[in-house]
PDB file of N, CA and C in Angstrom:
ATOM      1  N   UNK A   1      76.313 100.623  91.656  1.00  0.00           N
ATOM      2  CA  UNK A   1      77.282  99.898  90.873  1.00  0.00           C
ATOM      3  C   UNK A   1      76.587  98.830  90.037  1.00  0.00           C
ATOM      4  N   UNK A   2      75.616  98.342  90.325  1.00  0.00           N
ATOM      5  CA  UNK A   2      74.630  97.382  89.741  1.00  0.00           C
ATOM      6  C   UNK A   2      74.175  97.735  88.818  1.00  0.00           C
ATOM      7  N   UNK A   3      73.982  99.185  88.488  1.00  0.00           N
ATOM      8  CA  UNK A   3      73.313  99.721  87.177  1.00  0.00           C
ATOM      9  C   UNK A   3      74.042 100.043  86.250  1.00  0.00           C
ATOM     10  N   UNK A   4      75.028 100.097  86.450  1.00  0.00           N
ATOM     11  CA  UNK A   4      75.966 100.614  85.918  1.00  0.00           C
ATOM     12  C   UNK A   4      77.723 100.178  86.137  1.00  0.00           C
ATOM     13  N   UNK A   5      77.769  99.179  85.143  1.00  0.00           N
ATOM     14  CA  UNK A   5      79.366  98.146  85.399  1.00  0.00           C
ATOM     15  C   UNK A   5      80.520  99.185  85.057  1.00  0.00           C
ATOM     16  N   UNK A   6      80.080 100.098  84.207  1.00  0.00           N
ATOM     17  CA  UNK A   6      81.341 100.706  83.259  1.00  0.00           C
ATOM     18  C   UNK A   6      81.754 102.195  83.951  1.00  0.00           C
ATOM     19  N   UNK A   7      81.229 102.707  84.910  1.00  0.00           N
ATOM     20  CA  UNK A   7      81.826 103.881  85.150  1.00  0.00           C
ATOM     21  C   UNK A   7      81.409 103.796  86.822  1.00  0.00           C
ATOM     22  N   UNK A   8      80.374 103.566  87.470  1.00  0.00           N
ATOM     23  CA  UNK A   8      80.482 103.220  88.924  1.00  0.00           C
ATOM     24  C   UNK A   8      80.808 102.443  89.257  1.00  0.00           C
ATOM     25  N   UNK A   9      81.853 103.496  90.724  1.00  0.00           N
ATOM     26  CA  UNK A   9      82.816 102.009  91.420  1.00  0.00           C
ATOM     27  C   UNK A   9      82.471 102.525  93.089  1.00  0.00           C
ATOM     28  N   UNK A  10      82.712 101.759  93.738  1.00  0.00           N
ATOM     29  CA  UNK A  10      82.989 102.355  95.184  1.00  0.00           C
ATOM     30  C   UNK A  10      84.441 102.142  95.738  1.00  0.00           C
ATOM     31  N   UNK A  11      84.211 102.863  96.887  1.00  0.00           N
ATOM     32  CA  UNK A  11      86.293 102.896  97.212  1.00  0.00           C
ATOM     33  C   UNK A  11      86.441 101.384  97.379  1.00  0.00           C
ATOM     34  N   UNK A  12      85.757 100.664  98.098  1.00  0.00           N
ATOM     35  CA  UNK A  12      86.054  99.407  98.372  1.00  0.00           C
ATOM     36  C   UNK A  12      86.494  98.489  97.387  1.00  0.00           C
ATOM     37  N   UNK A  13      85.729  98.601  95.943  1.00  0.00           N
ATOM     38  CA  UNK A  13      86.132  97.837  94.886  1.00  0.00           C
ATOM     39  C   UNK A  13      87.539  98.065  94.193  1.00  0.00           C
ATOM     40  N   UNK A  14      87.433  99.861  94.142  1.00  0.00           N
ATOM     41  CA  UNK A  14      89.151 100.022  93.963  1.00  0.00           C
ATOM     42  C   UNK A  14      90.004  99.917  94.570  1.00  0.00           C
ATOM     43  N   UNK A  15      90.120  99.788  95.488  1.00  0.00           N
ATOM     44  CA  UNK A  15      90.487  99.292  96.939  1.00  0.00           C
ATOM     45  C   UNK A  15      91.226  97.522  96.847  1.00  0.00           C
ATOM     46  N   UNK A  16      90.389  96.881  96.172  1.00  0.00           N
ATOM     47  CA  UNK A  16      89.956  95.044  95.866  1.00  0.00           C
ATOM     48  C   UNK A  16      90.714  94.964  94.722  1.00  0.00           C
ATOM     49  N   UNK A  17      90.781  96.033  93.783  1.00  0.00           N
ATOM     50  CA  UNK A  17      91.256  95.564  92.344  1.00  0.00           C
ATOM     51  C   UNK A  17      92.740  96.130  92.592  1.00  0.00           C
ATOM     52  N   UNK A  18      92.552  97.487  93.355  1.00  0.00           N
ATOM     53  CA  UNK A  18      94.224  97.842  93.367  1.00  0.00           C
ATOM     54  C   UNK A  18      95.007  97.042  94.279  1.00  0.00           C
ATOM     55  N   UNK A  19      94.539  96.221  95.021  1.00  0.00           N
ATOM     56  CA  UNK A  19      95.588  95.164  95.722  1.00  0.00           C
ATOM     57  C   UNK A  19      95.388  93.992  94.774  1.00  0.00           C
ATOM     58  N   UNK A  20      94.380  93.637  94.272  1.00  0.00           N
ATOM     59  CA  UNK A  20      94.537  92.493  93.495  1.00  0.00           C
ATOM     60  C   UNK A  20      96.172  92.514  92.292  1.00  0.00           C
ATOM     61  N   UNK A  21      95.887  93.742  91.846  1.00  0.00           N
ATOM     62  CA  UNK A  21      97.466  94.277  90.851  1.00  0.00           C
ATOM     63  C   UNK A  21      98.525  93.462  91.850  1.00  0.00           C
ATOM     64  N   UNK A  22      98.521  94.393  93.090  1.00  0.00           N
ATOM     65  CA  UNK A  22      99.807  93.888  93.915  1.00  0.00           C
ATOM     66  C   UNK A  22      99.802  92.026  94.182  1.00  0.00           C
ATOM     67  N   UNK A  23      98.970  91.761  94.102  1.00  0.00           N
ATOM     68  CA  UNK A  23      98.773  90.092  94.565  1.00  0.00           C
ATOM     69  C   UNK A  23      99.426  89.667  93.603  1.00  0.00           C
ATOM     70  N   UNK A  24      98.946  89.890  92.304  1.00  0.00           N
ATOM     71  CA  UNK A  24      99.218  89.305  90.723  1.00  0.00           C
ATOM     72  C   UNK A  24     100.694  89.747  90.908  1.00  0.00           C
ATOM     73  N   UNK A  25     101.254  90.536  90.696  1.00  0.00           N
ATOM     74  CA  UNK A  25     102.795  91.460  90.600  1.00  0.00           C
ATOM     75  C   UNK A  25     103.505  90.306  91.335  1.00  0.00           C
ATOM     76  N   UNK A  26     103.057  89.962  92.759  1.00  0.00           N
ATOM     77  CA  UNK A  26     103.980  89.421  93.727  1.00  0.00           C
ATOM     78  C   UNK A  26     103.841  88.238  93.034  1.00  0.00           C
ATOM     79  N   UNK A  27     102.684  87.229  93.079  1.00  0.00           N
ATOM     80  CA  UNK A  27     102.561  85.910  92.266  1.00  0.00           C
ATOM     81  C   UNK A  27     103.345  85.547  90.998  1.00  0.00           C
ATOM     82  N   UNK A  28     103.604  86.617  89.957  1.00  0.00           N
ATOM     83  CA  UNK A  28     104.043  86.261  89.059  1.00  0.00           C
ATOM     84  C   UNK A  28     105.442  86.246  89.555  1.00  0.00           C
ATOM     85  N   UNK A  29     106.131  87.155  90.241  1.00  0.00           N
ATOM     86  CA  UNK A  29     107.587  87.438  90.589  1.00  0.00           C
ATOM     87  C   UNK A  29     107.973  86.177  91.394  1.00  0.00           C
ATOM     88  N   UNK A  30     106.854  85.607  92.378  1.00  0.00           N
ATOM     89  CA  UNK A  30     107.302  84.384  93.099  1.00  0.00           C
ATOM     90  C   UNK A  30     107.260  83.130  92.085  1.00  0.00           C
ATOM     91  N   UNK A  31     106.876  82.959  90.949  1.00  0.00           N
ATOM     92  CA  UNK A  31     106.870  82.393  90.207  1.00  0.00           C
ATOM     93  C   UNK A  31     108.401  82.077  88.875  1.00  0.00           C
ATOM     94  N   UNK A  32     108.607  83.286  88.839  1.00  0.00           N
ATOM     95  CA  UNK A  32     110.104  84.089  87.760  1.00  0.00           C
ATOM     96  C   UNK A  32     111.076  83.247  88.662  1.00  0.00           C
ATOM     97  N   UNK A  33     110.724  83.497  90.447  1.00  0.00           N
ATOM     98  CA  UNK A  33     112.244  83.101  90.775  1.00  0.00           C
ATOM     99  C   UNK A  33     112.278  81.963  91.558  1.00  0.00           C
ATOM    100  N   UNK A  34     111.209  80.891  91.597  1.00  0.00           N
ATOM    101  CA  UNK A  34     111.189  79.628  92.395  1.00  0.00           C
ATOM    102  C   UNK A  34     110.586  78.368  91.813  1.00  0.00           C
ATOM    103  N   UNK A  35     109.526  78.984  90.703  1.00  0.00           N
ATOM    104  CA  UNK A  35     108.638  77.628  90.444  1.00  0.00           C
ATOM    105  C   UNK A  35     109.224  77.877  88.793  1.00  0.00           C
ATOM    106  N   UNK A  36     110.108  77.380  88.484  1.00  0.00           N
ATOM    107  CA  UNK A  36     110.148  77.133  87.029  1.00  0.00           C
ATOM    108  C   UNK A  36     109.921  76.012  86.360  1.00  0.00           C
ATOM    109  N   UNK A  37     108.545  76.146  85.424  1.00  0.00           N
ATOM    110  CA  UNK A  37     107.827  74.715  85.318  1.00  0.00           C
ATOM    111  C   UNK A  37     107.674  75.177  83.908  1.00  0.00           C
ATOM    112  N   UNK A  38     107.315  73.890  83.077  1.00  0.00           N
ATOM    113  CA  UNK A  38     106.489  74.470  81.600  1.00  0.00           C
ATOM    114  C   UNK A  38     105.045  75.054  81.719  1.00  0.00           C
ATOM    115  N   UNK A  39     104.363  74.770  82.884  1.00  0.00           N
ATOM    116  CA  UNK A  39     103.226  75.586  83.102  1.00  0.00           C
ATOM    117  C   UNK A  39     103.457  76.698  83.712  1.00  0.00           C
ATOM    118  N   UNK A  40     104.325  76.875  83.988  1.00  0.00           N
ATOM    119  CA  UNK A  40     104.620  78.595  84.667  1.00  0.00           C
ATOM    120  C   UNK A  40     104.361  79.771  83.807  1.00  0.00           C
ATOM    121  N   UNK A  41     104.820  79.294  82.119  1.00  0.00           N
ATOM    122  CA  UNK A  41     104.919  80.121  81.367  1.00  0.00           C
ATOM    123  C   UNK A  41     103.581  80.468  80.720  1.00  0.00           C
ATOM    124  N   UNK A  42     102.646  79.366  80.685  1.00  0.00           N
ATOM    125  CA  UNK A  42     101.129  79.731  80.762  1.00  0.00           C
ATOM    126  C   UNK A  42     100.662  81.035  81.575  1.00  0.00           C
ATOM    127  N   UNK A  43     101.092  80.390  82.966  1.00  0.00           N
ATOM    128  CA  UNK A  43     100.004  81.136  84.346  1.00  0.00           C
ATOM    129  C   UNK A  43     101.237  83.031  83.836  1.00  0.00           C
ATOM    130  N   UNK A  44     102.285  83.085  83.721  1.00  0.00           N
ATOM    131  CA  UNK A  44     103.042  84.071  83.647  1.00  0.00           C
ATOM    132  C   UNK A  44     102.421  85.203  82.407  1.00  0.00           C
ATOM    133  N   UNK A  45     101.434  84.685  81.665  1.00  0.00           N
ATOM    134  CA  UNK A  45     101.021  85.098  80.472  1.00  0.00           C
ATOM    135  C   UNK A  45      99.508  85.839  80.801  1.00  0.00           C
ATOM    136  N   UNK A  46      98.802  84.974  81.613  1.00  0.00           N
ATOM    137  CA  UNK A  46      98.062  84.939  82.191  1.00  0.00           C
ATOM    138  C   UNK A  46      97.912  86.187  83.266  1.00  0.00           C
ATOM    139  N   UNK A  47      98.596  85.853  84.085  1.00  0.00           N
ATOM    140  CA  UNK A  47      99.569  86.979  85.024  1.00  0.00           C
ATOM    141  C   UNK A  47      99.298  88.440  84.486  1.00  0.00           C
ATOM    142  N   UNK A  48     100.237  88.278  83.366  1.00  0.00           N
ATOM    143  CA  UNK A  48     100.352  89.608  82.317  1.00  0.00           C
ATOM    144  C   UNK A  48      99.202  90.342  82.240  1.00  0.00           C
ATOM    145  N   UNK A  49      98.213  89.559  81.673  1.00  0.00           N
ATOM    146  CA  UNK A  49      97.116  89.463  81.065  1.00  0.00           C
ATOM    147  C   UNK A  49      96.607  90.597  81.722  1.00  0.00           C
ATOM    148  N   UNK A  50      96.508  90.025  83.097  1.00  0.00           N
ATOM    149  CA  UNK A  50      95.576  90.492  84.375  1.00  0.00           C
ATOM    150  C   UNK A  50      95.952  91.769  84.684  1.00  0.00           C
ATOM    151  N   UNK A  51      97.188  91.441  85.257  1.00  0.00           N
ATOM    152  CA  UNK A  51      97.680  93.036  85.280  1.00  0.00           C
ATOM    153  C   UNK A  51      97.466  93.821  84.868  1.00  0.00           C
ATOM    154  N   UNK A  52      97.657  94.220  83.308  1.00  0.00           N
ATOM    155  CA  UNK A  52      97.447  95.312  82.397  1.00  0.00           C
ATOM    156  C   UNK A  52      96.200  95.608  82.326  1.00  0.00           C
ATOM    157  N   UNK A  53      94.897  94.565  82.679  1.00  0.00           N
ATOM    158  CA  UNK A  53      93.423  94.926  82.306  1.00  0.00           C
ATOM    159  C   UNK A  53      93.241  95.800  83.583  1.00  0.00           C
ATOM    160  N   UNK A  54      93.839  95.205  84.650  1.00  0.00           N
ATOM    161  CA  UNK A  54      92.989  95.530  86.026  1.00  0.00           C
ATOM    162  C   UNK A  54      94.130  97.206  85.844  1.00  0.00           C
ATOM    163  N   UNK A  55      95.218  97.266  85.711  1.00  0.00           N
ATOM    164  CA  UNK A  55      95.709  98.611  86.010  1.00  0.00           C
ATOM    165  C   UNK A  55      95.320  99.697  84.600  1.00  0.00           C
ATOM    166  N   UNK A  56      94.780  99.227  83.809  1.00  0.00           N
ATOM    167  CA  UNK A  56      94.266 100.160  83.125  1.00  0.00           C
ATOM    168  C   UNK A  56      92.412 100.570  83.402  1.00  0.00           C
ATOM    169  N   UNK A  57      92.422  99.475  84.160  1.00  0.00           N
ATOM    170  CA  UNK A  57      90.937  99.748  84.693  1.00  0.00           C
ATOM    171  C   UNK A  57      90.789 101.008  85.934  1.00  0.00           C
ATOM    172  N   UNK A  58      92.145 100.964  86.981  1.00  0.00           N
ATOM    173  CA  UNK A  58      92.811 101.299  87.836  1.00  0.00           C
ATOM    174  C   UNK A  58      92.825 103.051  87.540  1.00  0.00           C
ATOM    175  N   UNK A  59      93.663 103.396  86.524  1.00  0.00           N
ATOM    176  CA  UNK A  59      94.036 104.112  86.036  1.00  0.00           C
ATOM    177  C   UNK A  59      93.242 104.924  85.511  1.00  0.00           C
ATOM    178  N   UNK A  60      92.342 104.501  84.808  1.00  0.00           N
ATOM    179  CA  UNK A  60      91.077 105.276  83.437  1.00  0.00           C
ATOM    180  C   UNK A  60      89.740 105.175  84.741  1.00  0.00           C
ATOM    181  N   UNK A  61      89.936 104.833  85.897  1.00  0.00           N
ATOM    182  CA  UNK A  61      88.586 104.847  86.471  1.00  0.00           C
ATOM    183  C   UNK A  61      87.517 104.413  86.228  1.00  0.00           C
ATOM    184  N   UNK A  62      87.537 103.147  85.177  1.00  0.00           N
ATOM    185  CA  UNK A  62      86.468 102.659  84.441  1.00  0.00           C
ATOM    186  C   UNK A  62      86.485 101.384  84.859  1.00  0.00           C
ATOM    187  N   UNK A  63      85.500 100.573  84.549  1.00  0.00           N
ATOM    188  CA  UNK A  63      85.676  99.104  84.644  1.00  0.00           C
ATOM    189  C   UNK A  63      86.058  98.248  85.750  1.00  0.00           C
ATOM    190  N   UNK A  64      86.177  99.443  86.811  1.00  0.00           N
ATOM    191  CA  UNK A  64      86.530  98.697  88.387  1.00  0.00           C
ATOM    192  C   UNK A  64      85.303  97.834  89.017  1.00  0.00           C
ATOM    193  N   UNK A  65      84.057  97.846  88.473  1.00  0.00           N
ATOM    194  CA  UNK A  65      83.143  96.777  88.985  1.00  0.00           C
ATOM    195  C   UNK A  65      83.434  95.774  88.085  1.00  0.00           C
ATOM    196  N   UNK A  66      83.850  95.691  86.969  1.00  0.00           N
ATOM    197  CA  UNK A  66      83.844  94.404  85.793  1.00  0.00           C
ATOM    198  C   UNK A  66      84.939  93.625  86.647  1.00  0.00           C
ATOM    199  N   UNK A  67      86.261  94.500  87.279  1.00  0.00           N
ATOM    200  CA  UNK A  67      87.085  94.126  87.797  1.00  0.00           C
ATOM    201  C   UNK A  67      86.851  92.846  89.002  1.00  0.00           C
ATOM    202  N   UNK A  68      86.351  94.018  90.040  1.00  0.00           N
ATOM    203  CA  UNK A  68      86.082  93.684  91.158  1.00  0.00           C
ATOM    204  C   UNK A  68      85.135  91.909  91.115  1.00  0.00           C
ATOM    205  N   UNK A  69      84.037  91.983  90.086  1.00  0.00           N
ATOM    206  CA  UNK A  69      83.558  90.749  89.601  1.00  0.00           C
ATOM    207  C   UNK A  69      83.918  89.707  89.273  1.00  0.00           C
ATOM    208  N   UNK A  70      84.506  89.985  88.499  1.00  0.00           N
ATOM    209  CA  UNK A  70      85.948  89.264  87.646  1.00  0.00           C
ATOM    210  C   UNK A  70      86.907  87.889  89.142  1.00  0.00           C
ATOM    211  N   UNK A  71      86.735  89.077  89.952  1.00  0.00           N
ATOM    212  CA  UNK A  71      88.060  88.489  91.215  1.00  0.00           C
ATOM    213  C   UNK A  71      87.115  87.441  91.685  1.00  0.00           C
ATOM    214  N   UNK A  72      85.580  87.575  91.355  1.00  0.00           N
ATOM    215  CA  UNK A  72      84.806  86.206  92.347  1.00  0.00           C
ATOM    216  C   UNK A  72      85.451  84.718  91.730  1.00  0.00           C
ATOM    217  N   UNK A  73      86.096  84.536  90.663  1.00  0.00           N
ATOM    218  CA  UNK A  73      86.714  83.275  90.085  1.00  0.00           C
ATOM    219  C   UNK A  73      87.838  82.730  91.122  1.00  0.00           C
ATOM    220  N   UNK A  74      88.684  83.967  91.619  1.00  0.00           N
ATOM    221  CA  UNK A  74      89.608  83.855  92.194  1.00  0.00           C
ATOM    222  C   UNK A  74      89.868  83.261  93.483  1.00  0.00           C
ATOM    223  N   UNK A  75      88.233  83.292  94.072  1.00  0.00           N
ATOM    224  CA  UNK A  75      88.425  82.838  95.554  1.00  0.00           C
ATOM    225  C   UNK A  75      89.086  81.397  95.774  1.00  0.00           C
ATOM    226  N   UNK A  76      88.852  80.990  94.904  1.00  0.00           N
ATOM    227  CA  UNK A  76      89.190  79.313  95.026  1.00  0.00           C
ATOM    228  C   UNK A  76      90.657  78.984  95.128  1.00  0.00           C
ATOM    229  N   UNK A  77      91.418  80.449  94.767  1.00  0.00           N
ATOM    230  CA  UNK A  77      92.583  80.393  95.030  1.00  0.00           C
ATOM    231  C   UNK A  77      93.295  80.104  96.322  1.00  0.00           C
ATOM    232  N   UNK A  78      92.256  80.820  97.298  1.00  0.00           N
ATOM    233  CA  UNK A  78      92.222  81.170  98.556  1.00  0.00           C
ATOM    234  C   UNK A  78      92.329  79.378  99.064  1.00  0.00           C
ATOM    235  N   UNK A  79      91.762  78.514  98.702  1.00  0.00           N
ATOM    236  CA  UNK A  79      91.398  77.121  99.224  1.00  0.00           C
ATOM    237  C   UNK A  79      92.577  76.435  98.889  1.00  0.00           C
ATOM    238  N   UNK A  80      93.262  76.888  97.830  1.00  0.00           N
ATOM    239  CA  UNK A  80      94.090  75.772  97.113  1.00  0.00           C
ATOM    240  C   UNK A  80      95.782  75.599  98.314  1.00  0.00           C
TER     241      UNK A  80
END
């Protein structure tokens, strides 16, 4: 996967990115119906964003390590 970002993946990474979809899906939806803020509509865009890259990454079998990489930003989510 190291040699190659754009077409090798292992199950584990699709695995990481196809629950990441579901994380994002649920986050934005817990967002639509509890936290209505003027920054909601940022992170909701954002949200979007993510979704569509990671499930077309999902989908086309491509780009699931760019993905999987991508999610190391995310850990900090985990802390907050």
């Amino acid at each position: 996967m190291q040699d190659d970002l754009i077409k090798k993946f292992t199950y584990s990474s699709h695995v990481l990115v196809s629950f990441s979809i579901g994380y994002f899906l649920y986050d934005a939806l817990d967002m639509i119906l509890y936290h209505r803020k003027r920054s909601t509509y940022e992170l909701l865009i954002h949200h979007s964003c993510v979704i569509f890259c990671y499930s077309l990454a999902v989908t086309s079998r491509q780009y699931i390590a760019y993905g999987a990489l991508s999610l190391i930003v995310e850990i900090n989510s985990v802390f907050l």
